[in-house]
C-alpha atoms as a PDB file:
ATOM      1  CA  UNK A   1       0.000   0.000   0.000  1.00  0.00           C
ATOM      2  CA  UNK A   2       1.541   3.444  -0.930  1.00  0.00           C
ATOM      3  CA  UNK A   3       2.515   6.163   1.746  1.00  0.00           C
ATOM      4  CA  UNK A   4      -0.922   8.633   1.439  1.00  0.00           C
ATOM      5  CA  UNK A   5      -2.366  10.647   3.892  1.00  0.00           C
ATOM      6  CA  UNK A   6      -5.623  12.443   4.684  1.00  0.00           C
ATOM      7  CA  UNK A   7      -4.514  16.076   5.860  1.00  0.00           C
ATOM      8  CA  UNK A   8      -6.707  17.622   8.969  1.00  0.00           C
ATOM      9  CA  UNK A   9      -5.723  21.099   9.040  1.00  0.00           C
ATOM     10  CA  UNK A  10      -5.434  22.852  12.706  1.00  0.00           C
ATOM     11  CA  UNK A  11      -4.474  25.629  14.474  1.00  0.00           C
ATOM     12  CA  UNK A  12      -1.499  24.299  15.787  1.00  0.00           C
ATOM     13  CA  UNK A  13      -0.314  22.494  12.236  1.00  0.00           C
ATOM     14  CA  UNK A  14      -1.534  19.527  10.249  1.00  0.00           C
ATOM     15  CA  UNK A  15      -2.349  16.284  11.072  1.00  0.00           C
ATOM     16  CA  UNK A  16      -1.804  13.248   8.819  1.00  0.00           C
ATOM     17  CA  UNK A  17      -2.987  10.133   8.975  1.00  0.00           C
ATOM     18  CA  UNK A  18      -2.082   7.448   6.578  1.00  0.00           C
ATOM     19  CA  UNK A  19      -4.553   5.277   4.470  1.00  0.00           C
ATOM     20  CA  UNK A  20      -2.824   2.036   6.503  1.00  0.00           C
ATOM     21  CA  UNK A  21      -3.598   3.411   9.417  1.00  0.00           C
ATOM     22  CA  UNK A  22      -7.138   3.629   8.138  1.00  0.00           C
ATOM     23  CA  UNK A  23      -6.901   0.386   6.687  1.00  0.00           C
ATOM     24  CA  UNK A  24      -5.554  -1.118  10.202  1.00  0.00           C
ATOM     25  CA  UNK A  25      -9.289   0.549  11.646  1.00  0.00           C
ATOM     26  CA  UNK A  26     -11.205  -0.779   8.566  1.00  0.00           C
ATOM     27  CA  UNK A  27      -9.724  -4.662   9.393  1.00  0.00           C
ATOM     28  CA  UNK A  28     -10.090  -4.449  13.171  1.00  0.00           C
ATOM     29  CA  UNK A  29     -13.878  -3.036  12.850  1.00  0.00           C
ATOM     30  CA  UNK A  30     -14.565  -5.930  10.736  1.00  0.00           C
ATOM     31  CA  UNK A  31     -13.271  -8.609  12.418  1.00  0.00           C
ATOM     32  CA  UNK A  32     -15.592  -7.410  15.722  1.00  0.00           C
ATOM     33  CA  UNK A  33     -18.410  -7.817  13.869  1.00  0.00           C
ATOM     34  CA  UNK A  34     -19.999 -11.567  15.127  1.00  0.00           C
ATOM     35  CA  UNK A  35     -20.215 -13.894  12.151  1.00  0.00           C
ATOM     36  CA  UNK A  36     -17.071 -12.557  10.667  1.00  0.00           C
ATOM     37  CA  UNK A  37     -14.010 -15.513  10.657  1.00  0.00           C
ATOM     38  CA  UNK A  38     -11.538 -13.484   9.083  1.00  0.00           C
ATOM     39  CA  UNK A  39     -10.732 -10.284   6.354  1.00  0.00           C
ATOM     40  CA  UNK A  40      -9.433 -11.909   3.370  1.00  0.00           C
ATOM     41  CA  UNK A  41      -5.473 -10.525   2.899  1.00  0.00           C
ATOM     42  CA  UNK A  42      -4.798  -9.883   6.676  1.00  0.00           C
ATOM     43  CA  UNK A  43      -1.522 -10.730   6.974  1.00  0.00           C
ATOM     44  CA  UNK A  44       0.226 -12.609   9.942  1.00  0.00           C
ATOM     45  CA  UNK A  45       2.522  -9.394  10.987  1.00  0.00           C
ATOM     46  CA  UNK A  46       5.933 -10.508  12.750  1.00  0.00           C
ATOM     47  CA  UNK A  47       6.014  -9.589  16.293  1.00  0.00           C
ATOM     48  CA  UNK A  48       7.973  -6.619  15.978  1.00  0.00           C
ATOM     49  CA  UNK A  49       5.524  -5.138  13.097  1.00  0.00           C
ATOM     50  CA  UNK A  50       2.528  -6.248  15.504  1.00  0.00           C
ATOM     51  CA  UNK A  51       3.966  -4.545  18.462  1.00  0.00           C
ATOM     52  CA  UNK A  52       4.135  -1.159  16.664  1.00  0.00           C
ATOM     53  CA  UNK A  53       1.437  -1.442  14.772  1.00  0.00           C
ATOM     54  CA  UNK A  54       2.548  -1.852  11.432  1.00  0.00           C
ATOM     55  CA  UNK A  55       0.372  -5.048   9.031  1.00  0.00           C
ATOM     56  CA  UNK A  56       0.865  -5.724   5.243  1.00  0.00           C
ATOM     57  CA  UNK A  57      -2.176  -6.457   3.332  1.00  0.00           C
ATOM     58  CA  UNK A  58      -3.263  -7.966  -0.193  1.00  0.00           C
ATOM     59  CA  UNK A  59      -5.132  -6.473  -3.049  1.00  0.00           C
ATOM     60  CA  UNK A  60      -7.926  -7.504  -1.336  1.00  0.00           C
ATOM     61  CA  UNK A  61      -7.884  -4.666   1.311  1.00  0.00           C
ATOM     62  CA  UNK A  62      -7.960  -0.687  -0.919  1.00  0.00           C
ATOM     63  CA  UNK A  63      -8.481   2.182   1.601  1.00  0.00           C
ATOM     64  CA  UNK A  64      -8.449   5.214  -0.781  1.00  0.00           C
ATOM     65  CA  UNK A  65      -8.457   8.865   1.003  1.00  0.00           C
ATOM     66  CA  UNK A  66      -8.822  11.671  -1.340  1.00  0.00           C
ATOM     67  CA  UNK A  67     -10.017  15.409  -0.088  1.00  0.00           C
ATOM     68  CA  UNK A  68     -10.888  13.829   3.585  1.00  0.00           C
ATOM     69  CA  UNK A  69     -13.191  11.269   1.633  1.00  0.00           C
ATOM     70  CA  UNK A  70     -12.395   7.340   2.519  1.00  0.00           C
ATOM     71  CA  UNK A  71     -13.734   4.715   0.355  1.00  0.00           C
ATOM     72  CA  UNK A  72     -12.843   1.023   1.154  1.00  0.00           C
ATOM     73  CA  UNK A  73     -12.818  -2.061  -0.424  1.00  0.00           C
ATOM     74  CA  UNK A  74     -12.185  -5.457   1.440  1.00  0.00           C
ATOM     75  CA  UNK A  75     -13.443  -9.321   1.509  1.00  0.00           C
ATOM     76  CA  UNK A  76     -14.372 -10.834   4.434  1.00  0.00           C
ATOM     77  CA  UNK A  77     -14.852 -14.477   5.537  1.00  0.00           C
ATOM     78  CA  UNK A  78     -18.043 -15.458   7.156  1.00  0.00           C
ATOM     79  CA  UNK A  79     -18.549 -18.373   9.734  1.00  0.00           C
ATOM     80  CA  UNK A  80     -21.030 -20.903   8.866  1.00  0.00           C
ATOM     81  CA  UNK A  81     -24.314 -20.811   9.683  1.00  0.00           C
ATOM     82  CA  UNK A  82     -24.651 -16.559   9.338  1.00  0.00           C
ATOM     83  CA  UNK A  83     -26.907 -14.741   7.236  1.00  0.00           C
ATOM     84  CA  UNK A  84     -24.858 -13.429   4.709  1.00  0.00           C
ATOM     85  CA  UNK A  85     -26.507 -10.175   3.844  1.00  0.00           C
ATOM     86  CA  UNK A  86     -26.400  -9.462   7.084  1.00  0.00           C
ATOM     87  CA  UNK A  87     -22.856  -9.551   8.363  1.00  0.00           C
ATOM     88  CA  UNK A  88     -22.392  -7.731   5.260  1.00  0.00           C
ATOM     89  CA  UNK A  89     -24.389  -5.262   6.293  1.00  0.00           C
ATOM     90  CA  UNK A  90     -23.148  -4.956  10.058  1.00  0.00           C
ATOM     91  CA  UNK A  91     -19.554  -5.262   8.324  1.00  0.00           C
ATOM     92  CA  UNK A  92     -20.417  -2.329   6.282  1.00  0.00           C
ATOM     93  CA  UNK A  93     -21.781   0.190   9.111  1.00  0.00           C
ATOM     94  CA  UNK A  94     -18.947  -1.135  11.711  1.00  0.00           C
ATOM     95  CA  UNK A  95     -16.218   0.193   9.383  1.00  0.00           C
ATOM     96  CA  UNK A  96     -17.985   3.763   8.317  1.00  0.00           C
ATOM     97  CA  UNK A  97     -18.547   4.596  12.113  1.00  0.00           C
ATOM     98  CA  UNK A  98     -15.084   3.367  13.388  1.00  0.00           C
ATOM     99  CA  UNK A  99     -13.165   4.890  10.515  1.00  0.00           C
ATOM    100  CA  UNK A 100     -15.421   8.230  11.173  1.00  0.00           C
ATOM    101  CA  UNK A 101     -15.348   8.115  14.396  1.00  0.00           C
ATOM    102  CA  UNK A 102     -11.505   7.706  15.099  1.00  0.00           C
ATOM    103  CA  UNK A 103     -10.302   9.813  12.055  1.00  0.00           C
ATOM    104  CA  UNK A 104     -13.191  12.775  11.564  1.00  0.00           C
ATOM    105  CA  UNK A 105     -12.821  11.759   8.162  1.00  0.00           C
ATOM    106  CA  UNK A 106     -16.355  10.662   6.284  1.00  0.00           C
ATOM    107  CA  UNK A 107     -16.466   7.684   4.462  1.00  0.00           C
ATOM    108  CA  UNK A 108     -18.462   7.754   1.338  1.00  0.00           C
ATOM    109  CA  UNK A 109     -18.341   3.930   1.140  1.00  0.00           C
ATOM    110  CA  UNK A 110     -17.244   0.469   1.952  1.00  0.00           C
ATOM    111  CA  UNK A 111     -17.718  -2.175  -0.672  1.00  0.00           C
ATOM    112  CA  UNK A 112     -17.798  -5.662   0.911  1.00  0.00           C
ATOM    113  CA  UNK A 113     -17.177  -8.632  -0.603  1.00  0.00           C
ATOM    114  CA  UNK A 114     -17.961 -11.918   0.654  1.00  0.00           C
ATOM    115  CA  UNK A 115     -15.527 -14.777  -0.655  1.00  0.00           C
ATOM    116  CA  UNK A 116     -16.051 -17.864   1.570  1.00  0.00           C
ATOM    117  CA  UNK A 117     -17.821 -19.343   4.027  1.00  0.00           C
ATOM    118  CA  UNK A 118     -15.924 -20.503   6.777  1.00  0.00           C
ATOM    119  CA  UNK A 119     -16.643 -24.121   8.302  1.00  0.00           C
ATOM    120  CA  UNK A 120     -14.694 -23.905  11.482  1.00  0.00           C
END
């Protein structure tokens, strides 16, 4: 994932916050949501990338910020047995409000994708 940020101006100077960083909220939002097994691409981090914060992930995972405006684009696994429209759904609201919430930027969407069914 290139090096972008999403600029909040203040009085004090500007604030930046990079798309992996808003791909790191995007990953963690989804994998609270209950009926989600895994986001597809997560990589297993060594421990010193874990400890600071730092995760690689696949094509599967896009964060775009342009202008303060976050779209995302990510595929999830779901467990077995869940209704598939909605974890997508719950998926889908979990990541606008945690992304909005922790960044004050506003997301104009997050496309989910659904690419297995988990049996575990």
């Amino acid at each position: 994932m290139e090096e972008n940020y999403a600029v909040c101006d203040e009085v004090l100077g500007d604030i930046r916050i990079s798309d992996e960083v808003v791909a790191n909220i995007a990953v963690i939002a989804a994998n609270e949501v209950d009926g989600v097994s895994h986001v597809i691409g997560e990589s297993k981090p060594n421990e010193l990338k874990n400890f600071v914060g730092i995760k690689n992930y696949s094509k599967e995972l896009r964060v775009e910020v342009y202008d303060r405006i976050v779209s995302v684009d990510m595929a999830i696994a779901v467990k077995y047995g869940f209704s598939l429209p909605t974890v997508g759904k719950a998926v889908q609201e979990r990541v606008r409000s945690s992304i909005e919430n922790m960044t004050g930027l506003e997301v104009s969407d997050v496309n989910v994708r659904i690419a297995c069914v988990d049996l575990k």
